[in-house]
ModelCIF file with pLDDT and N, C-alpha, C, O atoms, coordinates in Angstrom:
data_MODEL
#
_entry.id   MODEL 
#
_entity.id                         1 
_entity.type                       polymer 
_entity.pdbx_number_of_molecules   1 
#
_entity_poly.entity_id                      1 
_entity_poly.type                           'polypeptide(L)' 
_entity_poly.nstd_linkage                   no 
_entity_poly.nstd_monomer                   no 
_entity_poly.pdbx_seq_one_letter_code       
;(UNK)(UNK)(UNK)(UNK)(UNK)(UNK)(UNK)(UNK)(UNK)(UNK)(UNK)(UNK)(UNK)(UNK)(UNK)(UNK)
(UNK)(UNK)(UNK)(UNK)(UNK)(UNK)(UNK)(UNK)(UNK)(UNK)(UNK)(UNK)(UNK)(UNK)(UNK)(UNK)
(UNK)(UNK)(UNK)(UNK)(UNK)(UNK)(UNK)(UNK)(UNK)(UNK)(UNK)(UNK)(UNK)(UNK)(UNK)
;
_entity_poly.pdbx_seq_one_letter_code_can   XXXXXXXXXXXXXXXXXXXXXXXXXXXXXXXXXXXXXXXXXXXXXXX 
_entity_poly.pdbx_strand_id                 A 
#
loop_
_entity_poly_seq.entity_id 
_entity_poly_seq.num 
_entity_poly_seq.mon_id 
_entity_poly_seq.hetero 
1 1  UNK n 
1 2  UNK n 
1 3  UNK n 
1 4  UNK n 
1 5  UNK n 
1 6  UNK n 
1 7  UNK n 
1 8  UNK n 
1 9  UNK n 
1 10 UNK n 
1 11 UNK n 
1 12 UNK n 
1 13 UNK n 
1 14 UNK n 
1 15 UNK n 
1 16 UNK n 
1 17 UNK n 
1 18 UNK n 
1 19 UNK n 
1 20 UNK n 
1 21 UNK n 
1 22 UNK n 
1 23 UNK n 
1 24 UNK n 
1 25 UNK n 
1 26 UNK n 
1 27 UNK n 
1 28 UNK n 
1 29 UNK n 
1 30 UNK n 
1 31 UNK n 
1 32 UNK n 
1 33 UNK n 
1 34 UNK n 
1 35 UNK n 
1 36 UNK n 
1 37 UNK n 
1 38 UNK n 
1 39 UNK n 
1 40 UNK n 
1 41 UNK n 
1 42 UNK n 
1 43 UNK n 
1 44 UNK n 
1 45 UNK n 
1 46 UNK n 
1 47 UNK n 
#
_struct_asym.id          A 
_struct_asym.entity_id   1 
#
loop_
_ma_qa_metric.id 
_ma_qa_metric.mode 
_ma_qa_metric.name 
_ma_qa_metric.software_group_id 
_ma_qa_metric.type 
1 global pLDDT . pLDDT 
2 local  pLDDT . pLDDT 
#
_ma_qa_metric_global.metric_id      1 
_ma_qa_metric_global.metric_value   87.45 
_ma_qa_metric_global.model_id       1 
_ma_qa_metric_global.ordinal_id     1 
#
loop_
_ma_qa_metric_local.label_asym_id 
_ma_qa_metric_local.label_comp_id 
_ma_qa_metric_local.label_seq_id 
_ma_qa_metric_local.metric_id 
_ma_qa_metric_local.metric_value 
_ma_qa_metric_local.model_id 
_ma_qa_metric_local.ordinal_id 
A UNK 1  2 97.00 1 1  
A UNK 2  2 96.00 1 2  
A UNK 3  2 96.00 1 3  
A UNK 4  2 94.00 1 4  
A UNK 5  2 91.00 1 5  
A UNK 6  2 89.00 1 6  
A UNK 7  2 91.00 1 7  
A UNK 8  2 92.00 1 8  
A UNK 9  2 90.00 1 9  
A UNK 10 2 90.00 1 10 
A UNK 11 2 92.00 1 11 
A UNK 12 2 89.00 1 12 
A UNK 13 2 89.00 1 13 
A UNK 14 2 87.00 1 14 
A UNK 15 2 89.00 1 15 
A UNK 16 2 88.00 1 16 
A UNK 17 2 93.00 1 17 
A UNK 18 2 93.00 1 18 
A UNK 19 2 94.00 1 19 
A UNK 20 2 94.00 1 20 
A UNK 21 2 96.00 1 21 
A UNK 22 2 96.00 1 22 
A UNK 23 2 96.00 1 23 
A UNK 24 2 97.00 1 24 
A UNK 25 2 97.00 1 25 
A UNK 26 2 95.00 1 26 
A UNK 27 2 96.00 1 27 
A UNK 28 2 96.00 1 28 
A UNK 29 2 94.00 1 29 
A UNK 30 2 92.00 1 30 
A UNK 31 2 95.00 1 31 
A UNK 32 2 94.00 1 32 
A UNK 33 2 89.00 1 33 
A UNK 34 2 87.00 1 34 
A UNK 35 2 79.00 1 35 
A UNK 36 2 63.00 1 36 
A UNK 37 2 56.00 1 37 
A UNK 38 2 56.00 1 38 
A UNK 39 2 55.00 1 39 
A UNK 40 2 54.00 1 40 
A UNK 41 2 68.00 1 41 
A UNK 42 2 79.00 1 42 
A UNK 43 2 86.00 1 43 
A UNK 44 2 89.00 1 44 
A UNK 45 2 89.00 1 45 
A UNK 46 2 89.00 1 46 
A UNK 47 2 93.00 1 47 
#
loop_
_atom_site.group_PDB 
_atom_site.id 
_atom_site.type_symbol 
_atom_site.label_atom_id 
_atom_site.label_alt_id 
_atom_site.label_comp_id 
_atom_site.label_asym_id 
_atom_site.label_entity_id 
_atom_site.label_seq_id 
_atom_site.pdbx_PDB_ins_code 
_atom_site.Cartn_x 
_atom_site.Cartn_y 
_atom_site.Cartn_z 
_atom_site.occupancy 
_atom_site.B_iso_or_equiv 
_atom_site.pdbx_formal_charge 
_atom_site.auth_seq_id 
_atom_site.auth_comp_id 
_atom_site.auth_asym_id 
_atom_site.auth_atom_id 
_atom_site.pdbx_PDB_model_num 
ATOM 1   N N  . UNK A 1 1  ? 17.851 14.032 -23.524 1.00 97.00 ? 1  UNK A N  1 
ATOM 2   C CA . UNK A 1 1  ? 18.369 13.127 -24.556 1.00 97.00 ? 1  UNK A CA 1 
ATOM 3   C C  . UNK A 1 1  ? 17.583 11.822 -24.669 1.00 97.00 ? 1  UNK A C  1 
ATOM 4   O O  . UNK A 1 1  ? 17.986 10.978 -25.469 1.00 97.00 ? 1  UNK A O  1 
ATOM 5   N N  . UNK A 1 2  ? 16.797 11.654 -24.139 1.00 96.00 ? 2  UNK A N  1 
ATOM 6   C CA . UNK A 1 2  ? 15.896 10.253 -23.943 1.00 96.00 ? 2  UNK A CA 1 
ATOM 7   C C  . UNK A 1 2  ? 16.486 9.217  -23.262 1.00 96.00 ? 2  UNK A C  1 
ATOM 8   O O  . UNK A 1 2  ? 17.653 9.106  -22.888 1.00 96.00 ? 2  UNK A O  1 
ATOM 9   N N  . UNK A 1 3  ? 15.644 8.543  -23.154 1.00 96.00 ? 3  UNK A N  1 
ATOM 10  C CA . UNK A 1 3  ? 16.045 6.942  -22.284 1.00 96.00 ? 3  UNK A CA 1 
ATOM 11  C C  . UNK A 1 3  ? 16.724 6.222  -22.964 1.00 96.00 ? 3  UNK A C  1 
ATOM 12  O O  . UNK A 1 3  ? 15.818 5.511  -23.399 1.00 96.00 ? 3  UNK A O  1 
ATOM 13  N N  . UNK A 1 4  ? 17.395 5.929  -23.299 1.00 94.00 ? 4  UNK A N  1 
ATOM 14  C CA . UNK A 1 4  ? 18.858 5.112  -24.275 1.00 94.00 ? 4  UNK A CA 1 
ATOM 15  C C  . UNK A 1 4  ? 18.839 3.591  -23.622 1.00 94.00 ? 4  UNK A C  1 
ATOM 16  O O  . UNK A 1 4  ? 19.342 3.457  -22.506 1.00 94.00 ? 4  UNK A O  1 
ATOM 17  N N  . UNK A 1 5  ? 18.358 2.620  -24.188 1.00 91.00 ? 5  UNK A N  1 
ATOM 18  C CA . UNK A 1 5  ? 18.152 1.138  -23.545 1.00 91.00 ? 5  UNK A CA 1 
ATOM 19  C C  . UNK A 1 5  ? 20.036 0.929  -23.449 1.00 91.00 ? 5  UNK A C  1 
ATOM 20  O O  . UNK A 1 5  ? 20.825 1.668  -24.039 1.00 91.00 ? 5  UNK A O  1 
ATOM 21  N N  . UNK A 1 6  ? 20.432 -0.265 -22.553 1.00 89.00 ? 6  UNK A N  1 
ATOM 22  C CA . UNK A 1 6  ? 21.692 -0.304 -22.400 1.00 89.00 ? 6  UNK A CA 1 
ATOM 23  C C  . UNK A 1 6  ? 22.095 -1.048 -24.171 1.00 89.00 ? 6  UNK A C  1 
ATOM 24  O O  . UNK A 1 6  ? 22.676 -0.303 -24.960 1.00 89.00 ? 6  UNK A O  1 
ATOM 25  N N  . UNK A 1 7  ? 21.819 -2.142 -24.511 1.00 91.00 ? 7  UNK A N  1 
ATOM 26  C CA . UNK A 1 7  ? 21.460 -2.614 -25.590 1.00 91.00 ? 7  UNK A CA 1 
ATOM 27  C C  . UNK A 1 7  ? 21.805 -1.665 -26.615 1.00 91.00 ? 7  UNK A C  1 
ATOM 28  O O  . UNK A 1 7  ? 22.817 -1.879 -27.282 1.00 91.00 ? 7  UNK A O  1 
ATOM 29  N N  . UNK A 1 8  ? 20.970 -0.453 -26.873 1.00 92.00 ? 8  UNK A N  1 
ATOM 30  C CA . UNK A 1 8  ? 21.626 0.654  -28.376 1.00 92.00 ? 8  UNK A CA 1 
ATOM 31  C C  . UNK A 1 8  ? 22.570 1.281  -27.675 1.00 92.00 ? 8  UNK A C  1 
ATOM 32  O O  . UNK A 1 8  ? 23.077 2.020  -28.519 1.00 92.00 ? 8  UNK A O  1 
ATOM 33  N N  . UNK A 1 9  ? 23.345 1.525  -26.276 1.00 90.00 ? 9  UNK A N  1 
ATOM 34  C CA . UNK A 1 9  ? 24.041 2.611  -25.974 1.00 90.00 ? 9  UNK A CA 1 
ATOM 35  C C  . UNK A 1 9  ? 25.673 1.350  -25.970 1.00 90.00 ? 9  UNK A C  1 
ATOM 36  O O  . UNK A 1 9  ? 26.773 1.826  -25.691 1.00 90.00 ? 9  UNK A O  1 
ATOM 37  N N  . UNK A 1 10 ? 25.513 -0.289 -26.337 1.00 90.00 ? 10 UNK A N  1 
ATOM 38  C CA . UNK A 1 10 ? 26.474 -0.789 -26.251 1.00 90.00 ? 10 UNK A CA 1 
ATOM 39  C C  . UNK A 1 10 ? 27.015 -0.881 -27.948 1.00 90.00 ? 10 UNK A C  1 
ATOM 40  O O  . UNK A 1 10 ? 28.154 -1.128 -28.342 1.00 90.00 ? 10 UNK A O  1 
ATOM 41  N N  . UNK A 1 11 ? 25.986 -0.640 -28.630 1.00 92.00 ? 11 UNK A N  1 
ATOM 42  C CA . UNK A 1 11 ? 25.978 -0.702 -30.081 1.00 92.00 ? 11 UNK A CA 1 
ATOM 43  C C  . UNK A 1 11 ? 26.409 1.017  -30.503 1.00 92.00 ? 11 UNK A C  1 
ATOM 44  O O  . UNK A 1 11 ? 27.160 1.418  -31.392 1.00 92.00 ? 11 UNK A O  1 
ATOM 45  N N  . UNK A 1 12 ? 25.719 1.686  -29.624 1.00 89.00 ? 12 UNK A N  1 
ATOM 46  C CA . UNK A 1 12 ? 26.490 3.439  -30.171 1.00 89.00 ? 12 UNK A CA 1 
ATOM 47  C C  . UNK A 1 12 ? 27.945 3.504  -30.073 1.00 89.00 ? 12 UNK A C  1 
ATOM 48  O O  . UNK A 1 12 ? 28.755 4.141  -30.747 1.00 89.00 ? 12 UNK A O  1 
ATOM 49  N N  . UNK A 1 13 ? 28.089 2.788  -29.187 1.00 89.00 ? 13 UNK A N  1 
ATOM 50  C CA . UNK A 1 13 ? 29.342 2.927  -27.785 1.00 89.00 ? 13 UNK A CA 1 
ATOM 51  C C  . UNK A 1 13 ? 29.089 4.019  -27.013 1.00 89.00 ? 13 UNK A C  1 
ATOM 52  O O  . UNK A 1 13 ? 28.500 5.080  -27.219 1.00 89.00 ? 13 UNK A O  1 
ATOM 53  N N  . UNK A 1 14 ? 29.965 3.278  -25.572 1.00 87.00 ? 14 UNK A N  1 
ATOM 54  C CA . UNK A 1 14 ? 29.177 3.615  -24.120 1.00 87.00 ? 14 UNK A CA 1 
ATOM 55  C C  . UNK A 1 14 ? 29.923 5.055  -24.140 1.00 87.00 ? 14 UNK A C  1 
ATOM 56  O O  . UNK A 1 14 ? 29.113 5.931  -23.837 1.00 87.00 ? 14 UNK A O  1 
ATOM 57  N N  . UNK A 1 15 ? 31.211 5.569  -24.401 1.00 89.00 ? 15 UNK A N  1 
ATOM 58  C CA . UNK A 1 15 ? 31.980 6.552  -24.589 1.00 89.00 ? 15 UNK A CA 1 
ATOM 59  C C  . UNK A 1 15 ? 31.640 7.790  -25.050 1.00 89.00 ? 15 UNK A C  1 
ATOM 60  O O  . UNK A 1 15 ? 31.924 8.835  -24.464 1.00 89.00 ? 15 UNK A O  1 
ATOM 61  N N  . UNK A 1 16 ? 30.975 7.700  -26.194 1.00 88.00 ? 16 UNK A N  1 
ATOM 62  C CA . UNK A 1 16 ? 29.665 8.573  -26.794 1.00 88.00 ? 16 UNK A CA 1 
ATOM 63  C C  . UNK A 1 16 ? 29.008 9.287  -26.146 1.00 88.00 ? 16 UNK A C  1 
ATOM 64  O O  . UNK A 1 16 ? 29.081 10.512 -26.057 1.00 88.00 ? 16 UNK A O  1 
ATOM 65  N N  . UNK A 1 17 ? 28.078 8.334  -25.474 1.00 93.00 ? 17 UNK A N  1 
ATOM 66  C CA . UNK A 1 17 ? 26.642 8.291  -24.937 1.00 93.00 ? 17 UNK A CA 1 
ATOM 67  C C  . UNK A 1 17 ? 27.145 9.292  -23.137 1.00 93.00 ? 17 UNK A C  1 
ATOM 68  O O  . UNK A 1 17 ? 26.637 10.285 -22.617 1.00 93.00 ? 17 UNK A O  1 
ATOM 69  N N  . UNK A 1 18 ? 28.273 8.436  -22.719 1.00 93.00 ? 18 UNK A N  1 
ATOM 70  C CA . UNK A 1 18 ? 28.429 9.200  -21.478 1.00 93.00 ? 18 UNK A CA 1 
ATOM 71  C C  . UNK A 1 18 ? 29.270 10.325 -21.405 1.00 93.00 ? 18 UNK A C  1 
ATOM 72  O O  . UNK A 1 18 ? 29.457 10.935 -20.352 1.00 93.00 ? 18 UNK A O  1 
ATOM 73  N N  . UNK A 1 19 ? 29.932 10.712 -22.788 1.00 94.00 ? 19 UNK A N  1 
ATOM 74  C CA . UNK A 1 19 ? 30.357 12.423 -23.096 1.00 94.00 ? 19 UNK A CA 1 
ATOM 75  C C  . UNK A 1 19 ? 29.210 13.064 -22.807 1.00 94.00 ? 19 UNK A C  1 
ATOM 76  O O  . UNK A 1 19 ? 29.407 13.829 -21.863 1.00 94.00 ? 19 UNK A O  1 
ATOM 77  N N  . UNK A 1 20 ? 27.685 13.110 -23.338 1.00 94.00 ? 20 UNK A N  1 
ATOM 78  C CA . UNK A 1 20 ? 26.483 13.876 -24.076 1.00 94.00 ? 20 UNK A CA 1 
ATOM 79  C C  . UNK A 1 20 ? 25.855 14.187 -22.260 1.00 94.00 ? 20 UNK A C  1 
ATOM 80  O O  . UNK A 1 20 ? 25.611 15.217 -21.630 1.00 94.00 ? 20 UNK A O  1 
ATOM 81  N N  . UNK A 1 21 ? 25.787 12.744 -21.936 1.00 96.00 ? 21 UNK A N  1 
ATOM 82  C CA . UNK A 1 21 ? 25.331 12.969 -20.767 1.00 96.00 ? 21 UNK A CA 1 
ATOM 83  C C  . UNK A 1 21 ? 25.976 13.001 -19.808 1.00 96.00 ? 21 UNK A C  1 
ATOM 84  O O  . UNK A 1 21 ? 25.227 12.718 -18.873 1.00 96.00 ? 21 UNK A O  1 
ATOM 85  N N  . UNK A 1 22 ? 27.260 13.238 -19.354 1.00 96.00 ? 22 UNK A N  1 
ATOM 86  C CA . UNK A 1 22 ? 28.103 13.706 -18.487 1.00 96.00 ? 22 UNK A CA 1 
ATOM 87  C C  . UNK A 1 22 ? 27.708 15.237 -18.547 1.00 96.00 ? 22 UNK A C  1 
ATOM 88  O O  . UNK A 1 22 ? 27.223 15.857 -17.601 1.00 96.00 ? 22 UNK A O  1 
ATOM 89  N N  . UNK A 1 23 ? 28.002 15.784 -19.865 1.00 96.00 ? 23 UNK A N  1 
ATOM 90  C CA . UNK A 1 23 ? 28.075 17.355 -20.017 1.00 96.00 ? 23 UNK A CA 1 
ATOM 91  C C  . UNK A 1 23 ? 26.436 17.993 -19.472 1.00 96.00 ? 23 UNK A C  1 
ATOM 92  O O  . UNK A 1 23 ? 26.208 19.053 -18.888 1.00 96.00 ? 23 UNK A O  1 
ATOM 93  N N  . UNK A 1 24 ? 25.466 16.920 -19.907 1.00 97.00 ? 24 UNK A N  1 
ATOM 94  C CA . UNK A 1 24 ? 24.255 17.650 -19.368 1.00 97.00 ? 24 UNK A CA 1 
ATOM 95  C C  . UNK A 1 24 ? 23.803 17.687 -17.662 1.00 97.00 ? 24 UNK A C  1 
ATOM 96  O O  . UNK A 1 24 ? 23.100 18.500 -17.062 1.00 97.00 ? 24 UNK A O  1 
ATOM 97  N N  . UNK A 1 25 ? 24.590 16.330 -17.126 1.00 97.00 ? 25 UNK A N  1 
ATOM 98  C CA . UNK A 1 25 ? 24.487 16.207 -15.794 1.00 97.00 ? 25 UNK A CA 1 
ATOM 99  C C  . UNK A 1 25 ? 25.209 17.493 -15.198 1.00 97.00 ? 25 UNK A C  1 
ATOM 100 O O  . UNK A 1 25 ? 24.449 18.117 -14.459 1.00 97.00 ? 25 UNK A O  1 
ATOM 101 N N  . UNK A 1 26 ? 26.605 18.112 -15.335 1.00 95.00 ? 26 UNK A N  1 
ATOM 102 C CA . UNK A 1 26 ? 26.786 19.255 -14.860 1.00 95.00 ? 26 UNK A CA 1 
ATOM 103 C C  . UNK A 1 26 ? 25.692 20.134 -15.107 1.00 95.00 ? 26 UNK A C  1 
ATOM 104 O O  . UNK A 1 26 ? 25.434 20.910 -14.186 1.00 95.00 ? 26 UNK A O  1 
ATOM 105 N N  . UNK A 1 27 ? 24.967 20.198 -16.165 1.00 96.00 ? 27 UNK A N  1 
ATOM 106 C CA . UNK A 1 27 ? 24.220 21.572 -16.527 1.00 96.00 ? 27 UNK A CA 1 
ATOM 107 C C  . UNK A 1 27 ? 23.661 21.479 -15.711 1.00 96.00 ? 27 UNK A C  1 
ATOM 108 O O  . UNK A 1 27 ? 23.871 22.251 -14.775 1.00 96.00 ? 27 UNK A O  1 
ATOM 109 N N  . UNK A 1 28 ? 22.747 20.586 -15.626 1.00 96.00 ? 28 UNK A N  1 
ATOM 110 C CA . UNK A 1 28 ? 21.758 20.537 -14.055 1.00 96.00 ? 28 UNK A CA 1 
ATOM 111 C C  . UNK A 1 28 ? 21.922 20.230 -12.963 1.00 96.00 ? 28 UNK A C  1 
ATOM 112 O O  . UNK A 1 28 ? 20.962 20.107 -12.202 1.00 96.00 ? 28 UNK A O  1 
ATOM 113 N N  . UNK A 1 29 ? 22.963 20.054 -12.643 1.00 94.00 ? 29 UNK A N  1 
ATOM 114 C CA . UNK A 1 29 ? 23.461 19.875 -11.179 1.00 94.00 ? 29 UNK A CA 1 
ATOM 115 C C  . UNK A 1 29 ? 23.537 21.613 -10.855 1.00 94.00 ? 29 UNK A C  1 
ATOM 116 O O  . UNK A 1 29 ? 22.932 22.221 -9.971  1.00 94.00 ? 29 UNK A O  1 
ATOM 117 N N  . UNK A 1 30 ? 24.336 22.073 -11.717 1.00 92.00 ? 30 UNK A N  1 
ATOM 118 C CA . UNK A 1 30 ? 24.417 23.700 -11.390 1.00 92.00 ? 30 UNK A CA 1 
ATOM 119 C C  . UNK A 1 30 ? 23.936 24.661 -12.141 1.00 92.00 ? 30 UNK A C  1 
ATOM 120 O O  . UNK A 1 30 ? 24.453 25.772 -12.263 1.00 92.00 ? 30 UNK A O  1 
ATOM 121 N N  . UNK A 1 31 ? 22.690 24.192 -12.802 1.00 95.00 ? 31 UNK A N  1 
ATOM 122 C CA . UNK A 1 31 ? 21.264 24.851 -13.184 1.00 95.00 ? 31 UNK A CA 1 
ATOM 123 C C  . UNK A 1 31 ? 20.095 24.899 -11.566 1.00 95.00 ? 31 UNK A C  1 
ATOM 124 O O  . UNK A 1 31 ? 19.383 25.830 -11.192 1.00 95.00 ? 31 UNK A O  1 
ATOM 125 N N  . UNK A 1 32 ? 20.242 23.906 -11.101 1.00 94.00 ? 32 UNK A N  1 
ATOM 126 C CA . UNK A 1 32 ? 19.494 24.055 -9.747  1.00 94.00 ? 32 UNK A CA 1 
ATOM 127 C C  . UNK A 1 32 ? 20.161 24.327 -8.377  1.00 94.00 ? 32 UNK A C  1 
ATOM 128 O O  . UNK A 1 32 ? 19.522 24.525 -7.344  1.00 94.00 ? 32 UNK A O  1 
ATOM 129 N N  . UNK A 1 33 ? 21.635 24.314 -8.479  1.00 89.00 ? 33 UNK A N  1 
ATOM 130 C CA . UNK A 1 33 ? 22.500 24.791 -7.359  1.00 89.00 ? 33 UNK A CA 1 
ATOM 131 C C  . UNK A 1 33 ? 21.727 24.552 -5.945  1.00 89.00 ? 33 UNK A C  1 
ATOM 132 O O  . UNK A 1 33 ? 21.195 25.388 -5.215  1.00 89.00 ? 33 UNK A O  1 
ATOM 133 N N  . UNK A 1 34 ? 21.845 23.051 -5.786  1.00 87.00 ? 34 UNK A N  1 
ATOM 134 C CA . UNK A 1 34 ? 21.038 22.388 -4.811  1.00 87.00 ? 34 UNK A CA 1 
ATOM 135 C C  . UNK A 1 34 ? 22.170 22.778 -3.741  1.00 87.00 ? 34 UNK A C  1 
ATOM 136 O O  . UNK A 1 34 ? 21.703 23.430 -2.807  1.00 87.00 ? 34 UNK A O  1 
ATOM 137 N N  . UNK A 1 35 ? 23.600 22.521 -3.656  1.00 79.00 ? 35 UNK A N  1 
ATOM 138 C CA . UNK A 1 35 ? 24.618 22.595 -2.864  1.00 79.00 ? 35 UNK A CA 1 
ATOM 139 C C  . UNK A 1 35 ? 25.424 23.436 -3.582  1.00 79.00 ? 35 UNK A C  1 
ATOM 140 O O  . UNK A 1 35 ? 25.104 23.710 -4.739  1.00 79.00 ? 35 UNK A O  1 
ATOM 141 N N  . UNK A 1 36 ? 26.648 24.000 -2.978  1.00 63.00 ? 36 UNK A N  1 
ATOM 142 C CA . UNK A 1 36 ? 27.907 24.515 -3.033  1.00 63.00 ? 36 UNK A CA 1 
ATOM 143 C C  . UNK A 1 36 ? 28.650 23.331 -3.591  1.00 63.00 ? 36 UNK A C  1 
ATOM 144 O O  . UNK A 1 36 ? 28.621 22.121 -3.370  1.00 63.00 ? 36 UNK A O  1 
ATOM 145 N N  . UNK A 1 37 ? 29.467 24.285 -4.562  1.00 56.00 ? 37 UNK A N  1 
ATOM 146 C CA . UNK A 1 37 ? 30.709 23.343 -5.138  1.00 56.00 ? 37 UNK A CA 1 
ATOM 147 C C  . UNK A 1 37 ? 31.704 23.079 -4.281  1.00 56.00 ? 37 UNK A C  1 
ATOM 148 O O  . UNK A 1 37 ? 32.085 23.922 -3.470  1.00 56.00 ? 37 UNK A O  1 
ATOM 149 N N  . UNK A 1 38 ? 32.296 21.717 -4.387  1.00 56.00 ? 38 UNK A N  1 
ATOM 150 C CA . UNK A 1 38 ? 33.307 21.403 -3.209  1.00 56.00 ? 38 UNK A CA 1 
ATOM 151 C C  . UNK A 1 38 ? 34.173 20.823 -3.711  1.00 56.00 ? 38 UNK A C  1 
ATOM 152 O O  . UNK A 1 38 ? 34.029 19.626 -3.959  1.00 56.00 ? 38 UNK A O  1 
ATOM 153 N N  . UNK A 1 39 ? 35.781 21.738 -4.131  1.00 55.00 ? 39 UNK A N  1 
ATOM 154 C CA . UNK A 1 39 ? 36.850 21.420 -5.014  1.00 55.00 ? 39 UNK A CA 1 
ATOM 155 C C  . UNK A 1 39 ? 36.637 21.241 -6.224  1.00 55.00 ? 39 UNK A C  1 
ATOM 156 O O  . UNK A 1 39 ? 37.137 20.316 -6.864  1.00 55.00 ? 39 UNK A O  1 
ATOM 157 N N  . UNK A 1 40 ? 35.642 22.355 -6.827  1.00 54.00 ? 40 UNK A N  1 
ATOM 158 C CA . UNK A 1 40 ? 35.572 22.051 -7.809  1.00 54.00 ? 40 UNK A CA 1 
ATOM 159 C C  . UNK A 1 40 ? 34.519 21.640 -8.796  1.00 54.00 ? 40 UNK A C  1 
ATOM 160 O O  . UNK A 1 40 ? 34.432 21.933 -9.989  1.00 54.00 ? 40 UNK A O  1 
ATOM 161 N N  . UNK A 1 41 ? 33.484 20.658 -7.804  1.00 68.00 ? 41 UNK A N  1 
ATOM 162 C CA . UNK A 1 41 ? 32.661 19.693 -8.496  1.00 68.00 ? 41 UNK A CA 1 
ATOM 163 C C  . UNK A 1 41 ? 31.890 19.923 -7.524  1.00 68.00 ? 41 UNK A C  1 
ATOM 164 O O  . UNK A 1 41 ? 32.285 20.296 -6.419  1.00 68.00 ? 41 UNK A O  1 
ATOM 165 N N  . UNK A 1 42 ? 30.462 19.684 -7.903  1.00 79.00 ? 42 UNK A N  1 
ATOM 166 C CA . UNK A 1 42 ? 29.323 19.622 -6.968  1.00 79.00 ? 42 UNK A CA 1 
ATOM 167 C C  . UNK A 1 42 ? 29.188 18.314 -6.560  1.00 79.00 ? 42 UNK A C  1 
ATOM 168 O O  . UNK A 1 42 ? 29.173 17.339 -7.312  1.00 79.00 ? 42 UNK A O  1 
ATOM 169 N N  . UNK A 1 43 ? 29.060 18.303 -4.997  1.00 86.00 ? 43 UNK A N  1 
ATOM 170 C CA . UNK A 1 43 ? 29.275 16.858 -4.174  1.00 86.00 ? 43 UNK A CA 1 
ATOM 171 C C  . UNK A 1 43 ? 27.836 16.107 -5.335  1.00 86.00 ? 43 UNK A C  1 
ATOM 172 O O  . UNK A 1 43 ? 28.124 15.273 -6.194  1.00 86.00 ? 43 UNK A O  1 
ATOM 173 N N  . UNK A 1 44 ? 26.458 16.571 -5.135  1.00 89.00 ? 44 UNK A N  1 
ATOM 174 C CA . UNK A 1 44 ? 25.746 15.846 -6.145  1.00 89.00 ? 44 UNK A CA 1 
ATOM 175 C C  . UNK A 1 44 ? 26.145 15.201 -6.853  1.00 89.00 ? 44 UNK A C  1 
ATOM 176 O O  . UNK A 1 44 ? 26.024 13.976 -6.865  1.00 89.00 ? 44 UNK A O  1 
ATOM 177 N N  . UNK A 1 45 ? 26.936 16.127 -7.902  1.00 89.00 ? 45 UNK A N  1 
ATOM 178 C CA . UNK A 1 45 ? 27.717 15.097 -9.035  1.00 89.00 ? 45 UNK A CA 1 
ATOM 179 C C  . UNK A 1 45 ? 28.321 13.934 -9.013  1.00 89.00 ? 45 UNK A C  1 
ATOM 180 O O  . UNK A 1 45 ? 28.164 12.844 -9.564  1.00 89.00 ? 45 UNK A O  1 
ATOM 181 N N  . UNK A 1 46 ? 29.103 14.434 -8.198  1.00 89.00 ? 46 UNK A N  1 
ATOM 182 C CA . UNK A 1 46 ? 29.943 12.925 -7.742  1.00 89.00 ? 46 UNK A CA 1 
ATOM 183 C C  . UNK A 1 46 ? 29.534 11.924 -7.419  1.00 89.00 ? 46 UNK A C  1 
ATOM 184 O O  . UNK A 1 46 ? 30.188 10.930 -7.734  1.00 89.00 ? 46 UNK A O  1 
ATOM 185 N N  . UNK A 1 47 ? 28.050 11.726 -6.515  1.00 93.00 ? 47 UNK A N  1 
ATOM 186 C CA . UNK A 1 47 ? 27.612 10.826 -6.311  1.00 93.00 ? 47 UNK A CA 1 
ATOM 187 C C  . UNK A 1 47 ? 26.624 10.068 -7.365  1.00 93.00 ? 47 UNK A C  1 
ATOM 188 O O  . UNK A 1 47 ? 26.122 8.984  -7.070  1.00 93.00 ? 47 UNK A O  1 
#
């Protein structure tokens, strides 16, 4: 999705911006299945 300066992502709204990239951070957290899911969520993620 590109580098989004904080600046246009306060003018998109931040709500937006961290739906698009919330949903892609799962993809690749468990596109590379670095760890086991733990309750659910990959510890990665969480952190």
């Amino acid at each position: 999705m590109g580098d989004i300066p904080q600046p246009l992502k306060n003018l998109i709204g931040l709500e937006h911006i961290n739906v698009i990239a919330g949903r892609l951070d799962m993809a690749v957290v468990k596109g590379l299945d670095i760890l086991p899911n733990r309750s659910g969520l990959p510890i990665i993620l969480s952190q």
